[in-house]
Protein backbone atom coordinates (compact mmCIF):
# COMPACT_ATOMS: atom_id res chain seq x y z
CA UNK A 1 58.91 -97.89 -39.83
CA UNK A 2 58.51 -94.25 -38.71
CA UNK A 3 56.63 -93.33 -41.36
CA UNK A 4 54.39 -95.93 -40.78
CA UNK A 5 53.87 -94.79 -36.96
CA UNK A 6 53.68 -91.65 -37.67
CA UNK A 7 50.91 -92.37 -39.87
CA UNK A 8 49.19 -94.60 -37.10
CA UNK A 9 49.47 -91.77 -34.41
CA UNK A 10 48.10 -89.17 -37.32
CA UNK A 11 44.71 -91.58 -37.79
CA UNK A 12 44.34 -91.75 -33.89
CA UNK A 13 44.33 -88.21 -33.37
CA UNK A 14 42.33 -87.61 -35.80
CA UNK A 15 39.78 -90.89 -34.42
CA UNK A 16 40.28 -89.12 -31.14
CA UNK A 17 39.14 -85.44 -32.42
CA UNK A 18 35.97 -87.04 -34.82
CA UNK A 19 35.03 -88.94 -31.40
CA UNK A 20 35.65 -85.62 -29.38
CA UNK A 21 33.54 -83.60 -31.15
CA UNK A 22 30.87 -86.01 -31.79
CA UNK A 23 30.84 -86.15 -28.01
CA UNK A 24 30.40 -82.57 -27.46
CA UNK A 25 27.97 -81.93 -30.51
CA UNK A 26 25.54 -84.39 -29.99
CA UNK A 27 24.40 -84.74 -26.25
CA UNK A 28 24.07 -81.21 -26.05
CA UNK A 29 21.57 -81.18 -28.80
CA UNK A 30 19.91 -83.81 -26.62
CA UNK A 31 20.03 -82.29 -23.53
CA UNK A 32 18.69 -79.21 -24.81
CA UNK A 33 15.51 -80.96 -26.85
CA UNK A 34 12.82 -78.69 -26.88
CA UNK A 35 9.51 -78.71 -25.58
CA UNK A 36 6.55 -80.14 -27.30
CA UNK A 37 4.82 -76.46 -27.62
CA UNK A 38 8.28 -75.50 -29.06
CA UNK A 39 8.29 -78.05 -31.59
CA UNK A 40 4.95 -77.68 -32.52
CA UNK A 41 5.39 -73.57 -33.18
CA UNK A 42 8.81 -74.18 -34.96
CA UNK A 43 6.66 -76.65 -37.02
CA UNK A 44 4.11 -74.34 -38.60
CA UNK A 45 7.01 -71.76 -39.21
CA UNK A 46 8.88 -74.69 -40.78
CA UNK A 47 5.67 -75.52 -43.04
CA UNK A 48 4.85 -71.75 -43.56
CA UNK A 49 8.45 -71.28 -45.31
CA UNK A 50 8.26 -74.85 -47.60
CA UNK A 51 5.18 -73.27 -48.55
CA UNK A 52 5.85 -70.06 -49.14
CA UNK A 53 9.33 -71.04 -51.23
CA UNK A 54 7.76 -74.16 -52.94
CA UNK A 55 3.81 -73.71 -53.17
CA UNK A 56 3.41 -76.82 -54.87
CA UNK A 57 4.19 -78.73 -51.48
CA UNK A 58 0.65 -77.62 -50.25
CA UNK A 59 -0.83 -79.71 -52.75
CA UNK A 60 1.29 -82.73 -51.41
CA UNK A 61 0.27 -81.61 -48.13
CA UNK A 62 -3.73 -81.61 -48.59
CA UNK A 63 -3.20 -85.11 -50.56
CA UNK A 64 -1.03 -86.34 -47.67
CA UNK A 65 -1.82 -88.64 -44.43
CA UNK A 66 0.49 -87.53 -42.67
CA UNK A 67 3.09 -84.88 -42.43
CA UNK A 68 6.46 -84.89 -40.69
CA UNK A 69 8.22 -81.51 -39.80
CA UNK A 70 11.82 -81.84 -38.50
CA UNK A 71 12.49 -77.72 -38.17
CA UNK A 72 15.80 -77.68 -36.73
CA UNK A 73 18.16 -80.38 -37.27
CA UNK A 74 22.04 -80.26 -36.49
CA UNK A 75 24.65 -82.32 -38.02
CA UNK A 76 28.25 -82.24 -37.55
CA UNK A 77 31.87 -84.27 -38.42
CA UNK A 78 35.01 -84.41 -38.26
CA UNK A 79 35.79 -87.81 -39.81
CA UNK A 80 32.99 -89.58 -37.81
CA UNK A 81 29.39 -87.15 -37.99
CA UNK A 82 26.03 -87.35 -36.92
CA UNK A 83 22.93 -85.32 -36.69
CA UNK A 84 20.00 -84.88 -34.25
CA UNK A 85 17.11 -83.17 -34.28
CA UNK A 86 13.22 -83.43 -32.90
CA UNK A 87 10.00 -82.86 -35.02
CA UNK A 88 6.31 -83.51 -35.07
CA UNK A 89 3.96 -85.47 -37.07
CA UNK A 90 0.85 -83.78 -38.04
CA UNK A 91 -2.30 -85.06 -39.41
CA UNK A 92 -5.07 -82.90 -40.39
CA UNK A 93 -3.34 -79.50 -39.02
CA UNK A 94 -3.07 -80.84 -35.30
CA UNK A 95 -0.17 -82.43 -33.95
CA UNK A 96 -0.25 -86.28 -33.40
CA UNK A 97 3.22 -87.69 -32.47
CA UNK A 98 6.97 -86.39 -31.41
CA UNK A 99 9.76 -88.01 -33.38
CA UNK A 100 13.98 -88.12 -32.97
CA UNK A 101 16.03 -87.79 -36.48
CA UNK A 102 19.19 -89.33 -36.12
CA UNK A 103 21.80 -90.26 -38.20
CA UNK A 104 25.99 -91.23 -37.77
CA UNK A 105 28.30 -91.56 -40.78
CA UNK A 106 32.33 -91.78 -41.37
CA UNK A 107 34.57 -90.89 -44.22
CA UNK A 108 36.17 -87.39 -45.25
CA UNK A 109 34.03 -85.01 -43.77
CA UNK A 110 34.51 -81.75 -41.74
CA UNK A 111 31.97 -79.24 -40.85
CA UNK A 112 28.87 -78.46 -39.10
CA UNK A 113 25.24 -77.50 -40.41
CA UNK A 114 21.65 -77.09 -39.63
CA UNK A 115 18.94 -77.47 -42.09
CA UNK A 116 15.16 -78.39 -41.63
CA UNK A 117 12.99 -81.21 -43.67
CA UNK A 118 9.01 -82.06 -43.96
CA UNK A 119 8.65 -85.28 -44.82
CA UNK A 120 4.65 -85.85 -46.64
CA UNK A 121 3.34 -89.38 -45.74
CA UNK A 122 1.23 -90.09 -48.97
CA UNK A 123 -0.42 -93.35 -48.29
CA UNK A 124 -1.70 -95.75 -45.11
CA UNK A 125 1.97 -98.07 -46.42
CA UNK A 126 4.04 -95.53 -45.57
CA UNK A 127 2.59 -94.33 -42.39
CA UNK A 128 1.69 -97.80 -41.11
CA UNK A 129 5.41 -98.34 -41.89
CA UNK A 130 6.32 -95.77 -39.51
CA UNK A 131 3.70 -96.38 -36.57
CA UNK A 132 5.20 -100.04 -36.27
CA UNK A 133 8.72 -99.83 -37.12
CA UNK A 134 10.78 -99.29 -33.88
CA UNK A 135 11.97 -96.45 -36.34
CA UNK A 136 11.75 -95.45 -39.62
CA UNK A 137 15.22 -95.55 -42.18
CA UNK A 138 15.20 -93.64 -44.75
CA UNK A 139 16.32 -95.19 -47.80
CA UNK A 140 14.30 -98.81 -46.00
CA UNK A 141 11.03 -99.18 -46.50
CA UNK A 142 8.56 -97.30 -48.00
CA UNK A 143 10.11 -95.30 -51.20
CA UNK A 144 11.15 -91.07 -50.68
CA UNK A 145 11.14 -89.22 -53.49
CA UNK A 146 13.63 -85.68 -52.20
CA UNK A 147 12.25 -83.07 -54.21
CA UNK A 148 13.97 -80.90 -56.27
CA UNK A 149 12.96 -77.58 -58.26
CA UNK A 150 12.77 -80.11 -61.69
CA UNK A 151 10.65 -82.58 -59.53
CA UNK A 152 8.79 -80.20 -57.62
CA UNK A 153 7.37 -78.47 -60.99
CA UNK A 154 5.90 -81.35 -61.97
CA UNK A 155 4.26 -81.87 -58.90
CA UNK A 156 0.27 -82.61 -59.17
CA UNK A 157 -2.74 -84.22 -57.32
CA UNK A 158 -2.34 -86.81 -60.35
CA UNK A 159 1.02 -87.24 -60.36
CA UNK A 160 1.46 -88.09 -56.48
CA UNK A 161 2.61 -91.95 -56.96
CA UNK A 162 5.33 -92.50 -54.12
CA UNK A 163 4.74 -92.71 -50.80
CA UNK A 164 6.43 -89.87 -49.40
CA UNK A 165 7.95 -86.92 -50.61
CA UNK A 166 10.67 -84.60 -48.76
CA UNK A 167 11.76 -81.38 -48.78
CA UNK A 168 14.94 -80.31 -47.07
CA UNK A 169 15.09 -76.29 -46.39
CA UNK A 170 17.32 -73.57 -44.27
CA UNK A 171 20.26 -75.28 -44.86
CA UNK A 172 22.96 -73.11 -42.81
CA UNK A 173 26.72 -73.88 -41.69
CA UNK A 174 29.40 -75.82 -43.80
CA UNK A 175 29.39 -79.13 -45.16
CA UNK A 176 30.34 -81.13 -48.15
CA UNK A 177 26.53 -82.94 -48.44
CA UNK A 178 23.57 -83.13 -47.63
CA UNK A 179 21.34 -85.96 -47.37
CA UNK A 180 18.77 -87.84 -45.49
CA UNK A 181 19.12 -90.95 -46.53
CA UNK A 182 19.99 -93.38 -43.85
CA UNK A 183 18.53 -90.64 -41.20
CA UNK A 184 16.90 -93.27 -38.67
CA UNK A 185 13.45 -91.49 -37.53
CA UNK A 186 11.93 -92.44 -33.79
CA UNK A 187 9.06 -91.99 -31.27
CA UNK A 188 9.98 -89.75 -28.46
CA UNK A 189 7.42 -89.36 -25.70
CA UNK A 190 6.65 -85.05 -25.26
């Protein structure tokens, strides 16, 4: 009987910690979202890294209808995580929409991180998908193909099939994984 309370109180500390620093994490990432001009510079240093690292995304990005740039998003857990972060859709070089990148998951996990990810929009399905959707799943939907440095060799203006392709870059901090899959992206009005 002890054992089994003491095993009780040991999961509700650690509930009470996950939900603690979720608490603290998040909002602040909120309440310190950045200004569209912000975004938008962040943005092109975002792309001007992918590009300069993996050259072979500019040829997704001049076959592409869209682009999304997330440059800066955090994601933290103790237990229960999430991650935030704000980005910009661009079409043709000019910026045409602000979007949220969330995403809350539970299991063994401890850590915090920050990594960026460009998202290319290769078809009308895919961004028609994401215009009216109230928000875009990853992993739902139209198909993502995360590149890798196999993938990304083989990458082609006749080999583009899916319709989208992402990159994830910077990553910084300490975490078991990484992934965007089941990352919920969103509108925001700038």
């Amino acid at each position: 009987m002890t054992h089994t309370l003491s095993t009780r109180r040991t999961f509700h500390h650690l509930l009470l910690a996950s939900a603690a620093a979720l608490t603290l994490g998040l909002p602040a990432a909120n309440a310190q979202a950045a200004s569209a001009e912000n975004i938008d510079a962040d943005a092109m240093q975002t792309l001007a890294t992918l590009y300069k690292t993996h050259p072979e995304a500019e040829t997704l990005s001049k076959n592409a209808r869209a682009v999304l740039v997330f440059p800066k998003i955090i994601k933290a857990g103790l237990v229960f995580g999430g991650s935030y972060g704000e980005g910009v859709m661009m079409q043709s070089g000019k910026a045409t929409g602000y979007y949220s990148s969330m995403s809350a998951s539970w299991g063994w996990q401890a850590g915090a991180e920050s990594y960026s990810y460009v998202v290319f929009l290769m078809n009308e399905k895919s961004l028609d998908y994401l215009e009216k959707t109230k928000g875009w799943e990853i992993g739902v939907g139209p198909s993502v193909v995360a590149m890798n440095e196999g993938l990304a060799k083989n990458v082609s203006s006749t080999t583009i099939k899916d319709d989208a392709y992402a990159y994830i870059l910077d990553q910084q901090g300490l975490m078991a994984s990484l992934s965007i899959e089941g990352t919920k992206i969103s509108r925001v009005n700038k």
